[in-house]
C-alpha atoms as a PDB file:
ATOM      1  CA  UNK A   1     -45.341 -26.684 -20.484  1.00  0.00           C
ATOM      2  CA  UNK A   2     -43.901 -27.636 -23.448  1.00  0.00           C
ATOM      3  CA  UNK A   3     -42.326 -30.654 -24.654  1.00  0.00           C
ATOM      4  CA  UNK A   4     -38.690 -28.359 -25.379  1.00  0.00           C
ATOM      5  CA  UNK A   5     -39.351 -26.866 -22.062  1.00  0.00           C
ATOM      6  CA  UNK A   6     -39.839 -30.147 -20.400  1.00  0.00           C
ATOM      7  CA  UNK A   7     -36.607 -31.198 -21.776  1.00  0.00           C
ATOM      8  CA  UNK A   8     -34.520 -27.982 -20.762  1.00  0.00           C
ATOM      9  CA  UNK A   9     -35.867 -28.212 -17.424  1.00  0.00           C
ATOM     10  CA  UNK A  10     -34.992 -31.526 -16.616  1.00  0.00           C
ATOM     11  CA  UNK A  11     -31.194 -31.280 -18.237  1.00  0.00           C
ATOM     12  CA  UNK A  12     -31.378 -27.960 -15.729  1.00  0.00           C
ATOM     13  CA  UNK A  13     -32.051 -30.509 -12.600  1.00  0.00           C
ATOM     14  CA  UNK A  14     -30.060 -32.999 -13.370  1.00  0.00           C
ATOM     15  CA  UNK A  15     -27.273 -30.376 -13.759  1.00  0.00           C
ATOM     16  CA  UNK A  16     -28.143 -29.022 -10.121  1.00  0.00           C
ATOM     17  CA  UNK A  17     -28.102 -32.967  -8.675  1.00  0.00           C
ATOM     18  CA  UNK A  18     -24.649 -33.603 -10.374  1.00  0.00           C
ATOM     19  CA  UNK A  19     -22.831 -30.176  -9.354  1.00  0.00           C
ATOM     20  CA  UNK A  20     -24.273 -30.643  -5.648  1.00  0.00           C
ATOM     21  CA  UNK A  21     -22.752 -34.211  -5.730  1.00  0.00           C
ATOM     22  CA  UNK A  22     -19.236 -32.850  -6.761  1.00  0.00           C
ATOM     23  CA  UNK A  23     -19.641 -29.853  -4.683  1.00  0.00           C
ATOM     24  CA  UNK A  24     -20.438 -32.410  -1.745  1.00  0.00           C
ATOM     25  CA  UNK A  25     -17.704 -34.443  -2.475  1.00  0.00           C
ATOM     26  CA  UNK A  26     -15.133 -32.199  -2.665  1.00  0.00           C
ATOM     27  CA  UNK A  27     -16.275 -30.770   0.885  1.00  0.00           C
ATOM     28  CA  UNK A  28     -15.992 -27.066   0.039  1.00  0.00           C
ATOM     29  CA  UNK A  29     -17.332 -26.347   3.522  1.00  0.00           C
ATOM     30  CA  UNK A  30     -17.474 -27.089   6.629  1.00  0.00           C
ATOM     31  CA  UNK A  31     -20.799 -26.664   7.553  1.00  0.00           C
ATOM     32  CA  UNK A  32     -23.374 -29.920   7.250  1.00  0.00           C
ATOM     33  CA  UNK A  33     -27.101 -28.946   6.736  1.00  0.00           C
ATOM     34  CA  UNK A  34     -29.301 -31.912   7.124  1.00  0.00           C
ATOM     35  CA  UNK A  35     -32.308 -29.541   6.430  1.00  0.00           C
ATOM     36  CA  UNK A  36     -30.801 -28.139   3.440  1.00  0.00           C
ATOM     37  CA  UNK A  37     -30.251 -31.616   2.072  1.00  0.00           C
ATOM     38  CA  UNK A  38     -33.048 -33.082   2.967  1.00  0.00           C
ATOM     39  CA  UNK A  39     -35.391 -30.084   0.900  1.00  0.00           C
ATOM     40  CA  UNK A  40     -32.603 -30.339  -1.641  1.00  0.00           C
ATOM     41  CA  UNK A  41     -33.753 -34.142  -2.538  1.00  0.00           C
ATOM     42  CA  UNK A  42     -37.706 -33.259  -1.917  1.00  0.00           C
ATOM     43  CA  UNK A  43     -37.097 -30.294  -4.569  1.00  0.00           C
ATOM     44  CA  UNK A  44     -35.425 -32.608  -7.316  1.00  0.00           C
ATOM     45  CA  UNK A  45     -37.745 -35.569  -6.466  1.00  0.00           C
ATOM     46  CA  UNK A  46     -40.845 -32.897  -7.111  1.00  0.00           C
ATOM     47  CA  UNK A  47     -39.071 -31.650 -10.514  1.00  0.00           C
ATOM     48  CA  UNK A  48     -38.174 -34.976 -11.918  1.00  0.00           C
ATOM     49  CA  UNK A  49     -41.976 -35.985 -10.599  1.00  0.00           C
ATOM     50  CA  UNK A  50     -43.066 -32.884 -12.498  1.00  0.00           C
ATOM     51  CA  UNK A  51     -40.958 -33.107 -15.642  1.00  0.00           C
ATOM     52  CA  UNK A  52     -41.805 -36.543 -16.438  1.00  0.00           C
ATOM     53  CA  UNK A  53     -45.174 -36.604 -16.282  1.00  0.00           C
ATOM     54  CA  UNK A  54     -45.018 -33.127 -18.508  1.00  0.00           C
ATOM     55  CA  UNK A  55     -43.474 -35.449 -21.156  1.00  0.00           C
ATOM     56  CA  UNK A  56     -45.394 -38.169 -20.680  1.00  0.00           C
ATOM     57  CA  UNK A  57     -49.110 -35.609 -21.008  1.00  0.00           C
ATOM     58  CA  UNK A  58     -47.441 -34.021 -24.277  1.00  0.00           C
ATOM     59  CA  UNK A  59     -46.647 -37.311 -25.700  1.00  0.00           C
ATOM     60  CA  UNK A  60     -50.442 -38.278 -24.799  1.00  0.00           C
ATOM     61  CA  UNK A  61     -52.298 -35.098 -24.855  1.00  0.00           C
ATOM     62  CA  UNK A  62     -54.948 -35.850 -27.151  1.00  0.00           C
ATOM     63  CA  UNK A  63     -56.094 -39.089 -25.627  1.00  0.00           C
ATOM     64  CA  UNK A  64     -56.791 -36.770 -22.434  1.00  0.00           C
ATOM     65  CA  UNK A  65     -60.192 -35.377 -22.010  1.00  0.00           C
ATOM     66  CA  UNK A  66     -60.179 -31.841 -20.610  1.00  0.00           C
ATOM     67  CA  UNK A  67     -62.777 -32.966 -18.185  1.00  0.00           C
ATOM     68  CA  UNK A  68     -62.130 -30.223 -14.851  1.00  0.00           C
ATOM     69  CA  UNK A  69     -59.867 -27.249 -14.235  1.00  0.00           C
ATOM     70  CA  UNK A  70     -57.124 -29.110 -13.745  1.00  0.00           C
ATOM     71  CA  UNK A  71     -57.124 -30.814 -16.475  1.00  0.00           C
ATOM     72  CA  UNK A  72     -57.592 -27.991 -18.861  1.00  0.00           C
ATOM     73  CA  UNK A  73     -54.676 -26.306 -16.915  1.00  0.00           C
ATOM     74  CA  UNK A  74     -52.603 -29.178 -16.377  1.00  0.00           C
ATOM     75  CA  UNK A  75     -49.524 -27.633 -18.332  1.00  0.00           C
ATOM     76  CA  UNK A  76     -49.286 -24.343 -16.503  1.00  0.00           C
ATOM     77  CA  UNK A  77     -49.825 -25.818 -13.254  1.00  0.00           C
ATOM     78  CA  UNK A  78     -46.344 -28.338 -14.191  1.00  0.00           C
ATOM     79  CA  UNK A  79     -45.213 -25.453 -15.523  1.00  0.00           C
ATOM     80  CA  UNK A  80     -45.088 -23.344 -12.028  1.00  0.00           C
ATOM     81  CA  UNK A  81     -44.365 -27.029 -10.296  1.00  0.00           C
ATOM     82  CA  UNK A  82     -40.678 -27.500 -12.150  1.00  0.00           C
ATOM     83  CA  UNK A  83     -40.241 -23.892 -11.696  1.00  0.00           C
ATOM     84  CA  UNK A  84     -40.374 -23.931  -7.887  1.00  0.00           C
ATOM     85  CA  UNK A  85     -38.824 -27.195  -7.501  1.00  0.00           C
ATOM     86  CA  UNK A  86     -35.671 -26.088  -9.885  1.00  0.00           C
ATOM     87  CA  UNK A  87     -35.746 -22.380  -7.985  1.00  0.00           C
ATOM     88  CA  UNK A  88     -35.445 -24.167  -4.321  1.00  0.00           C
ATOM     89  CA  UNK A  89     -33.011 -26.411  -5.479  1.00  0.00           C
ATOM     90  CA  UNK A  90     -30.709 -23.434  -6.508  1.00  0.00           C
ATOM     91  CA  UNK A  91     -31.632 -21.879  -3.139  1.00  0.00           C
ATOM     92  CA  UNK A  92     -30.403 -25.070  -1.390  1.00  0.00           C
ATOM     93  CA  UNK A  93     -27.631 -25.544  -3.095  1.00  0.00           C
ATOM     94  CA  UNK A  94     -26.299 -21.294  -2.383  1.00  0.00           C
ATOM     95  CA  UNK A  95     -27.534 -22.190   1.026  1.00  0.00           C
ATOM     96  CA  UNK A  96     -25.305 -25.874   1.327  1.00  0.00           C
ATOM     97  CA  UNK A  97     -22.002 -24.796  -0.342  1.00  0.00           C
ATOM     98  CA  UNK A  98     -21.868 -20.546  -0.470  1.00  0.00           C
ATOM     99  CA  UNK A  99     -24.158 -18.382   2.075  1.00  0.00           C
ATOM    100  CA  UNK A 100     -26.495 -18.915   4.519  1.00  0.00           C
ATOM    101  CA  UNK A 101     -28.533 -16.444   6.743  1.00  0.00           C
ATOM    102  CA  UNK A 102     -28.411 -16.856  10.076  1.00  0.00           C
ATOM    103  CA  UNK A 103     -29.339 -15.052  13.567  1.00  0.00           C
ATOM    104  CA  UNK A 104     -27.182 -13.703  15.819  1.00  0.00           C
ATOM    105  CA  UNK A 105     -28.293 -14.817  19.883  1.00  0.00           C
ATOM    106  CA  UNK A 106     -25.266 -12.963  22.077  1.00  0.00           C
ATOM    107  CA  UNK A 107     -24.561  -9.889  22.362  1.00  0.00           C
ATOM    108  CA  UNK A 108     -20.500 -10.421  22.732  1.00  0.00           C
ATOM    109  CA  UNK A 109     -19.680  -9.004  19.565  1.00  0.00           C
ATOM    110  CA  UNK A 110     -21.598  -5.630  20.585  1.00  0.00           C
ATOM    111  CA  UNK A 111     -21.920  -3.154  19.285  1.00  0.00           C
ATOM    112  CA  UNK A 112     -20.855  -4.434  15.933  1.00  0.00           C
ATOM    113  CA  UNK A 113     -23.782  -7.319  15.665  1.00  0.00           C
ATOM    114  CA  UNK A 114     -26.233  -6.828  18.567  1.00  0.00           C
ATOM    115  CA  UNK A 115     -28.465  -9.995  19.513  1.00  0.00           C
ATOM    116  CA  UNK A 116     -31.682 -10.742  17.283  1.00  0.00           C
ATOM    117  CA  UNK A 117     -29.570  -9.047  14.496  1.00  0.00           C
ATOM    118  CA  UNK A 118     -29.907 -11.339  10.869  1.00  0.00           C
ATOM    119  CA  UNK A 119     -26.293 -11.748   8.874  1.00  0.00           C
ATOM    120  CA  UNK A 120     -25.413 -13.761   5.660  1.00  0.00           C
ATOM    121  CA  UNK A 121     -22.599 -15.962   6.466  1.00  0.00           C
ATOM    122  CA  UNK A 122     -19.673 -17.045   3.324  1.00  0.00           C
ATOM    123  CA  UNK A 123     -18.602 -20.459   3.918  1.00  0.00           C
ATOM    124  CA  UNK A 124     -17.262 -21.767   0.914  1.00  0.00           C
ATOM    125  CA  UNK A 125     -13.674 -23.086   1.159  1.00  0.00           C
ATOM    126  CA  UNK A 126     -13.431 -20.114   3.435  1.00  0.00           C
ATOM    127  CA  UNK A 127     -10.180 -20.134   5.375  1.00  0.00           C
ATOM    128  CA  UNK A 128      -9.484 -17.478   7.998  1.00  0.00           C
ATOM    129  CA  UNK A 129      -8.231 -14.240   7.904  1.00  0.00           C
ATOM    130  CA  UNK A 130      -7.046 -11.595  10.534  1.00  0.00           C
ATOM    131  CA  UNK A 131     -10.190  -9.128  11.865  1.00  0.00           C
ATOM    132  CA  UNK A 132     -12.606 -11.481  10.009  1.00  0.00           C
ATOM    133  CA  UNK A 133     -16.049 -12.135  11.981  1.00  0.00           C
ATOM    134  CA  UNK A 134     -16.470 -15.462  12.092  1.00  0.00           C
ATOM    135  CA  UNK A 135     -18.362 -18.197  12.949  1.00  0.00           C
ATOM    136  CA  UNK A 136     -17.167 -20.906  15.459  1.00  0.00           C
ATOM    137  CA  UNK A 137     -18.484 -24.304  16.176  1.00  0.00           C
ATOM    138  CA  UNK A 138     -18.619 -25.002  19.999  1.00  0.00           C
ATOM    139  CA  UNK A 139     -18.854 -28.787  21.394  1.00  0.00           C
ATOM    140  CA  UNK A 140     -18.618 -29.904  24.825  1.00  0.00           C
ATOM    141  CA  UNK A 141     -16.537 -32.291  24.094  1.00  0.00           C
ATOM    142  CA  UNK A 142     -13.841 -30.062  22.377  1.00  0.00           C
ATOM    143  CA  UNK A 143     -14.414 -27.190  25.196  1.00  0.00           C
ATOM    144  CA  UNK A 144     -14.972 -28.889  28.254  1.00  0.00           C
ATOM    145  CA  UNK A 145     -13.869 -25.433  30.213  1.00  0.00           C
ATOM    146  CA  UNK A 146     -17.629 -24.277  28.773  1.00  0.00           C
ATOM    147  CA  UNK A 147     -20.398 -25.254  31.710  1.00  0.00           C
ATOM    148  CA  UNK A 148     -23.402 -26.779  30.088  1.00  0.00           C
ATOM    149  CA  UNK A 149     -25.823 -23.921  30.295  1.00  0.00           C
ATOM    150  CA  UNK A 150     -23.890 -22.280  27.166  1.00  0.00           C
ATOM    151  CA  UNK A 151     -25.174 -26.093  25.443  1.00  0.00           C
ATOM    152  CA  UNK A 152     -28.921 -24.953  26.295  1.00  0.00           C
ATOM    153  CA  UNK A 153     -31.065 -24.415  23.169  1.00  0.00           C
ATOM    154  CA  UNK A 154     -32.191 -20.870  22.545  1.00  0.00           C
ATOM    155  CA  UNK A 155     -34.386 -19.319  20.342  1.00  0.00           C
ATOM    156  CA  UNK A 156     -35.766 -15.823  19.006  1.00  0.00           C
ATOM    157  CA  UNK A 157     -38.974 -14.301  18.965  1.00  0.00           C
ATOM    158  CA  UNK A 158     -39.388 -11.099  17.566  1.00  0.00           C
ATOM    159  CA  UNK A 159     -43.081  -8.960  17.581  1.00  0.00           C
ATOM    160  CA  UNK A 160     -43.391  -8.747  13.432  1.00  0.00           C
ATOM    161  CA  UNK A 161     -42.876 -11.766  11.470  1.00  0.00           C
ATOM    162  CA  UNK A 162     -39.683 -10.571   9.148  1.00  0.00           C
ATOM    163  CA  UNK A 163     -36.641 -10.763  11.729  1.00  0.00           C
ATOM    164  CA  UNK A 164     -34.899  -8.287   9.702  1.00  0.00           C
ATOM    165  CA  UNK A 165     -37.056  -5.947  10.237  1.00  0.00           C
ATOM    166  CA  UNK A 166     -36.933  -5.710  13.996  1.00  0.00           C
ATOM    167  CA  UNK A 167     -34.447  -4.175  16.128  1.00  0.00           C
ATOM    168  CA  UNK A 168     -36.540  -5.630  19.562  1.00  0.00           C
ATOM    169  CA  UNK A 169     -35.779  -9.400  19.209  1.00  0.00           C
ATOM    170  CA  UNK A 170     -36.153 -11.168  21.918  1.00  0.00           C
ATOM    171  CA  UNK A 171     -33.874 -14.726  22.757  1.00  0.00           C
ATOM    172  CA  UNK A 172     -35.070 -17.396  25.395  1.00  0.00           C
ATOM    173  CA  UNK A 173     -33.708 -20.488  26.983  1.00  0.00           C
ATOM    174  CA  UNK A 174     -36.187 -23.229  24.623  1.00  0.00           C
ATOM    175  CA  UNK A 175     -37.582 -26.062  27.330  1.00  0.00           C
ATOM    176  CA  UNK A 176     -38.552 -29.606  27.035  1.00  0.00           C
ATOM    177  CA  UNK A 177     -41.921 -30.452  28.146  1.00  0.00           C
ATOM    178  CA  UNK A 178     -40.979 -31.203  31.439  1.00  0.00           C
ATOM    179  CA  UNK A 179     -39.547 -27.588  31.921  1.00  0.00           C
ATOM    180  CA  UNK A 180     -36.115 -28.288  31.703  1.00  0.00           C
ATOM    181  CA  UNK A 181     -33.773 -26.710  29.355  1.00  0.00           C
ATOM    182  CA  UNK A 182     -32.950 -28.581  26.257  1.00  0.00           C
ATOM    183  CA  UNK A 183     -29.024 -28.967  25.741  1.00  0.00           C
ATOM    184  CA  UNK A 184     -27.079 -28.872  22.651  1.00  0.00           C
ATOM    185  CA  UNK A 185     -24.538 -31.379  21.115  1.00  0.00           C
ATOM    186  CA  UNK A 186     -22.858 -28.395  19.700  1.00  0.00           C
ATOM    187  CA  UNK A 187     -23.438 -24.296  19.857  1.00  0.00           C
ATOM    188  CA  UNK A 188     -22.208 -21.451  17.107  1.00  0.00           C
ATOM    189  CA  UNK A 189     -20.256 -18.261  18.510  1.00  0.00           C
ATOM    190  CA  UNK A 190     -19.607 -15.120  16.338  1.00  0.00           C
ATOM    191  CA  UNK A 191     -16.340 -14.254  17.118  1.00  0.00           C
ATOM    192  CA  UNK A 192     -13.602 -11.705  15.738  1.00  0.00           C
ATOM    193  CA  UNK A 193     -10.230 -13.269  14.673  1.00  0.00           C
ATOM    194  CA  UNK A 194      -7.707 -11.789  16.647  1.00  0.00           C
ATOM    195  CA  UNK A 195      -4.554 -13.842  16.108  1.00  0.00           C
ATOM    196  CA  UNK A 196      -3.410 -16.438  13.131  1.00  0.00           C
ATOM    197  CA  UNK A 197      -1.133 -19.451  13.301  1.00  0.00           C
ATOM    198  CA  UNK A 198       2.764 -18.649  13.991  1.00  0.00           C
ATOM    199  CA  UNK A 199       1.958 -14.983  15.619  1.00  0.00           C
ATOM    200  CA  UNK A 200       3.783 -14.326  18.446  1.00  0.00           C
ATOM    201  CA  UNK A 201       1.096 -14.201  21.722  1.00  0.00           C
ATOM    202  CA  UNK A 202       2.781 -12.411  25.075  1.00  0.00           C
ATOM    203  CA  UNK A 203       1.104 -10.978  27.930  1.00  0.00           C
ATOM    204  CA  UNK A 204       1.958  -7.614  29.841  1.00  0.00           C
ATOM    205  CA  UNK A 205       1.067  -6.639  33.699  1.00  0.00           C
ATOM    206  CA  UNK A 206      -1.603  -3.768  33.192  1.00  0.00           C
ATOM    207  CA  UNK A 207      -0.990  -0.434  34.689  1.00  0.00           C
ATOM    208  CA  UNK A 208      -3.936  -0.085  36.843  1.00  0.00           C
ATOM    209  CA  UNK A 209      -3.160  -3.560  38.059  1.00  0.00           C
ATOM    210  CA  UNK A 210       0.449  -4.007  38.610  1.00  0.00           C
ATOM    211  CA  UNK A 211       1.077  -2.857  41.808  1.00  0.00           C
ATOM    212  CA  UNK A 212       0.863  -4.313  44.762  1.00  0.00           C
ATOM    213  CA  UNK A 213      -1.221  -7.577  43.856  1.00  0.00           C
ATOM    214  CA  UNK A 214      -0.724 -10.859  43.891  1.00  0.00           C
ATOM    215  CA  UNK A 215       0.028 -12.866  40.570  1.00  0.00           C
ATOM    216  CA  UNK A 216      -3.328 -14.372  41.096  1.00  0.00           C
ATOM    217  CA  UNK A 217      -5.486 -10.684  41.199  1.00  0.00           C
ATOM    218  CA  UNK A 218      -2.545  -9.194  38.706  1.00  0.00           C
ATOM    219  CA  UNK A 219      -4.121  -8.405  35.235  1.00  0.00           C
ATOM    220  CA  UNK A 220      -2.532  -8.269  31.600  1.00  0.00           C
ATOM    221  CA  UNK A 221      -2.967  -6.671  28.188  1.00  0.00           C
ATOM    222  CA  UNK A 222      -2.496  -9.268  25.260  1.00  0.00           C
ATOM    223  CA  UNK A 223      -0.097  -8.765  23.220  1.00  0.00           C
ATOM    224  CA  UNK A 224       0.006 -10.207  19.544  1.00  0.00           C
ATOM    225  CA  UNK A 225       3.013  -9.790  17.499  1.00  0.00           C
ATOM    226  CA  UNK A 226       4.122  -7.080  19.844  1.00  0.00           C
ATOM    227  CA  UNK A 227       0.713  -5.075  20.017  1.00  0.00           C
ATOM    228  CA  UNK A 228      -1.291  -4.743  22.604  1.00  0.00           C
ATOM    229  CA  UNK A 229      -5.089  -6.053  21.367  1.00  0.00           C
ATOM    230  CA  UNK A 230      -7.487  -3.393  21.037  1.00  0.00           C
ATOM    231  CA  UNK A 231     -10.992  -3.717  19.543  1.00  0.00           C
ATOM    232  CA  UNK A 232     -12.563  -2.283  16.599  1.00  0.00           C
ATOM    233  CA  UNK A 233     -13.512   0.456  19.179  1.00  0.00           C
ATOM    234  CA  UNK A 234     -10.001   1.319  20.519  1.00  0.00           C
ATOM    235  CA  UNK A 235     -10.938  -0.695  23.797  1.00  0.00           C
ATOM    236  CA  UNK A 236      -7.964  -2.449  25.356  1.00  0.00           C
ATOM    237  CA  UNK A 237      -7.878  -5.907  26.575  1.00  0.00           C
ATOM    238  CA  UNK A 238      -7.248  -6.849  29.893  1.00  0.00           C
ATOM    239  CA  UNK A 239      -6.880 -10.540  30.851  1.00  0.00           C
ATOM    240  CA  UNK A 240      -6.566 -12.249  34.230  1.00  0.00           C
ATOM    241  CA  UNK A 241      -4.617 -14.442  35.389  1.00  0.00           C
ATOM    242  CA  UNK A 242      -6.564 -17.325  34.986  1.00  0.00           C
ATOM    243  CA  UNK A 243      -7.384 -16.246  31.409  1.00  0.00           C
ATOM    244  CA  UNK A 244      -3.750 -15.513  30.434  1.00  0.00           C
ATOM    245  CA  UNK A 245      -2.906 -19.433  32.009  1.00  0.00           C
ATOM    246  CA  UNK A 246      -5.507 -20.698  29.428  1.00  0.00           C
ATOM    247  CA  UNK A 247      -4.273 -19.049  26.114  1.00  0.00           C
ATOM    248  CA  UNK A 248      -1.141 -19.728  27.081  1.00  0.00           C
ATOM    249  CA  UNK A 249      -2.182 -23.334  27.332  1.00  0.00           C
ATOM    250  CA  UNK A 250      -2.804 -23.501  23.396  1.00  0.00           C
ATOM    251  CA  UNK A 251       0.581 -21.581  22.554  1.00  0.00           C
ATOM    252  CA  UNK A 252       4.051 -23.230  21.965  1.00  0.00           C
ATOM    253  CA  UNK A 253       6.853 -21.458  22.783  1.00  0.00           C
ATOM    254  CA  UNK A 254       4.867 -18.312  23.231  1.00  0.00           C
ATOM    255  CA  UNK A 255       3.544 -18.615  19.481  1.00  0.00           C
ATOM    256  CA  UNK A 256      -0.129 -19.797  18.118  1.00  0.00           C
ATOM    257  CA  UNK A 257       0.059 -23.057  17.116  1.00  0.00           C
ATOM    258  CA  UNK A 258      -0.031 -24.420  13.092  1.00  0.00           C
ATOM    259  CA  UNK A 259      -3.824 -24.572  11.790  1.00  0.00           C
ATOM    260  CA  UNK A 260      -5.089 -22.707  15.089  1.00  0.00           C
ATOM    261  CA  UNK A 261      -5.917 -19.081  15.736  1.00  0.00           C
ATOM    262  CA  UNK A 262      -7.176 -17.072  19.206  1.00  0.00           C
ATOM    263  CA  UNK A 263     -10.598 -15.165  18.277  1.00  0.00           C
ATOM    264  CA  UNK A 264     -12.375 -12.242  20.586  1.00  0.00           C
ATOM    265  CA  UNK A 265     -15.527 -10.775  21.225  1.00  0.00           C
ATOM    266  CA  UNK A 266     -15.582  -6.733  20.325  1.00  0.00           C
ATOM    267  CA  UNK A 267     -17.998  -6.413  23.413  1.00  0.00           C
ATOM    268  CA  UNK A 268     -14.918  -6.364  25.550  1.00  0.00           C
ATOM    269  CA  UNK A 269     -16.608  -6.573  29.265  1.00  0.00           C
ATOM    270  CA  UNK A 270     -19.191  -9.446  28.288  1.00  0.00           C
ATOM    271  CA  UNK A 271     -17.611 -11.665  26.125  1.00  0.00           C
ATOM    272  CA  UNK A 272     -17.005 -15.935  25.860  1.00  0.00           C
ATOM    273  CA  UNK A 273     -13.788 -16.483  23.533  1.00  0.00           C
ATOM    274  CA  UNK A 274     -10.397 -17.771  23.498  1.00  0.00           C
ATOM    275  CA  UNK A 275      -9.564 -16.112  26.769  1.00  0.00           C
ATOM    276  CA  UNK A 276     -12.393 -18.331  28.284  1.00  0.00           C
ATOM    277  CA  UNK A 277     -12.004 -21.577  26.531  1.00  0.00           C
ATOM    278  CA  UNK A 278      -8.642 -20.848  24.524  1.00  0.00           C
ATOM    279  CA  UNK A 279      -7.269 -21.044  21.104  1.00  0.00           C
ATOM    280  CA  UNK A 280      -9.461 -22.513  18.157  1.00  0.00           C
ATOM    281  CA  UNK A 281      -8.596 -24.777  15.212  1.00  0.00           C
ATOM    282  CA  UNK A 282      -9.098 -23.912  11.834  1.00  0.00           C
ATOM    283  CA  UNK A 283     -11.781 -26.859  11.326  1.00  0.00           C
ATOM    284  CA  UNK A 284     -13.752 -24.992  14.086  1.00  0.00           C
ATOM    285  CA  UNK A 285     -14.315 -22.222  11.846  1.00  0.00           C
ATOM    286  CA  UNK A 286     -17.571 -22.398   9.565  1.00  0.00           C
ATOM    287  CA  UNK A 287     -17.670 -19.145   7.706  1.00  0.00           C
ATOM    288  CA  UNK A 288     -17.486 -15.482   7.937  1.00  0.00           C
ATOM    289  CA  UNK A 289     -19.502 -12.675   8.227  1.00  0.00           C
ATOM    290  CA  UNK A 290     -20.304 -10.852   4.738  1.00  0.00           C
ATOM    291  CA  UNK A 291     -23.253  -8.734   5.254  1.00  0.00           C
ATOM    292  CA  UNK A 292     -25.884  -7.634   7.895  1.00  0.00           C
ATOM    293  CA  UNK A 293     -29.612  -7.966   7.272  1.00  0.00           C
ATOM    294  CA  UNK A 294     -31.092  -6.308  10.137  1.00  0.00           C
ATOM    295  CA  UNK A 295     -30.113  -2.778  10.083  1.00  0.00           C
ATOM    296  CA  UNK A 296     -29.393  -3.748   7.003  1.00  0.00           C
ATOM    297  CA  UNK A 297     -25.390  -3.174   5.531  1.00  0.00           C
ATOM    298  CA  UNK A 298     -21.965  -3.940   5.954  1.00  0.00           C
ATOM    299  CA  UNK A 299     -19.706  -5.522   8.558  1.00  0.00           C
ATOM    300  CA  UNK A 300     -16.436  -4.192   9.763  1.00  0.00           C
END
């Protein structure tokens, strides 16, 4: 490495460091990444490490002795050094502020993402739009109508060691070591957006259900804006009564409240959303759904 290069590479890092600081401070997403952080600061620790000593061995190269391999080599090996530690701090900082891969572990938005599939979420200053996939943050404490077991812990194994290249993933229940199931502060659905703040939610007795049943067994389409709710898939939605009772719990005077929205699964028959624990508020949306990695293309 030399001393130019040294130079360039550190006004490079400290470039990265300042525009993750603004980036940070301006909160352009929602999502908070301890991990990504934390290997953000041990990649710009390792290139400052790395660039300053570069300088320093240029500025005092000829009082070294090339007495070893690494000494003889010890510009190319700084040389790959800043070079990884500058590339993973660009990775972190995509990851922290614009995109992130992540797995999918449900299978409620079926058949559009099945479970084990790998997506690349968009999360910066992303705010949500109708028939977006999203991503929803799920706490106990905010959805108390959730039991606990949707808290437990999960994880995916899948037989080769590049997720996106399976379509056999496998997701388990992760235990502690006394064999009981570890429990979440807080859970991530994948959900459709199905209705925006102001639209007009109202529910209609279902045909096949209508007659001759109590309100309690009666069913109901949703209907938003007029419309009766139909997935990607031309699948109607049928509600019960208790589920109708809880949207309607979230709505004022029949409309979605401001800054909140109702989202769906597109697996119709096997599905947790707002019908089980209600509308959602805009802060409990992290990002949306750009691109699938495993099969690999597009989302609709």
């Amino acid at each position: 490495m030399t001393l130019k290069k040294a130079y360039q590479t550190l006004i490079i890092t400290v470039i990265l460091m300042m525009l993750t600081i603004i980036l940070y401070a301006l909160r352009v997403t929602k999502l908070k990444l301890d991990w990504g952080m934390t290997g953000f600061v041990l990649a710009a620790i390792f290139s400052v490490f790395s660039v300053v000593f570069a300088i320093h061995q240029n500025k005092h190269q000829k009082e070294v002795k090339k007495t070893d391999w690494i000494t003889s080599h010890r510009f190319e090996i700084l040389d790959w050094v800043t070079f990884l530690s500058v590339s993973l701090m660009g990775i972190f900082v995509l990851f922290l502020f614009f995109i992130l891969p992540s797995d999918v572990s449900q299978g409620s938005m079926s058949p559009t993402l099945e479970d084990g599939n790998r997506i690349i979420v968009y999360h910066f200053k992303y705010e949500p739009k109708l028939d977006d996939i999203v991503i929803v943050k799920i706490t106990q404490e905010e959805f108390p109508q959730l039991g606990e077991n949707y808290f437990y812990k999960k994880k995916t194994v899948c037989p080769l060691v590049f997720k996106f290249l399976n379509d056999d993933c496998i997701t388990t229940i992760v235990n502690d070591s006394y064999g009981n199931p570890i429990v979440l502060n807080e859970i991530y659905f994948v959900k459709r957006v199905a209705g925006l703040e102001g639209d007009l939610v109202t529910f209609k007795e279902a045909d096949d259900y209508a007659i001759d049943f109590s309100e309690m067994n009666k069913r109901y389409e949703i209907q938003i804006n007029g419309i009766s709710y139909k997935n990607p898939y031309d699948e109607l939605y049928i509600l019960t009564y208790s589920q109708k009772i809880v949207i309607e719990e979230g709505l004022v005077n029949s409309r979605i409240k401001e800054k909140n929205l109702i989202v769906f699964g597109d697996n119709k028959n096997n599905s947790t959303d707002s019908k089980n624990f209600g509308v959602v508020e805009y802060e409990s949306i992290m990002g949306k759904v750009i691109f699938k990695l495993s099969p690999l293309g597009g989302v609709k």
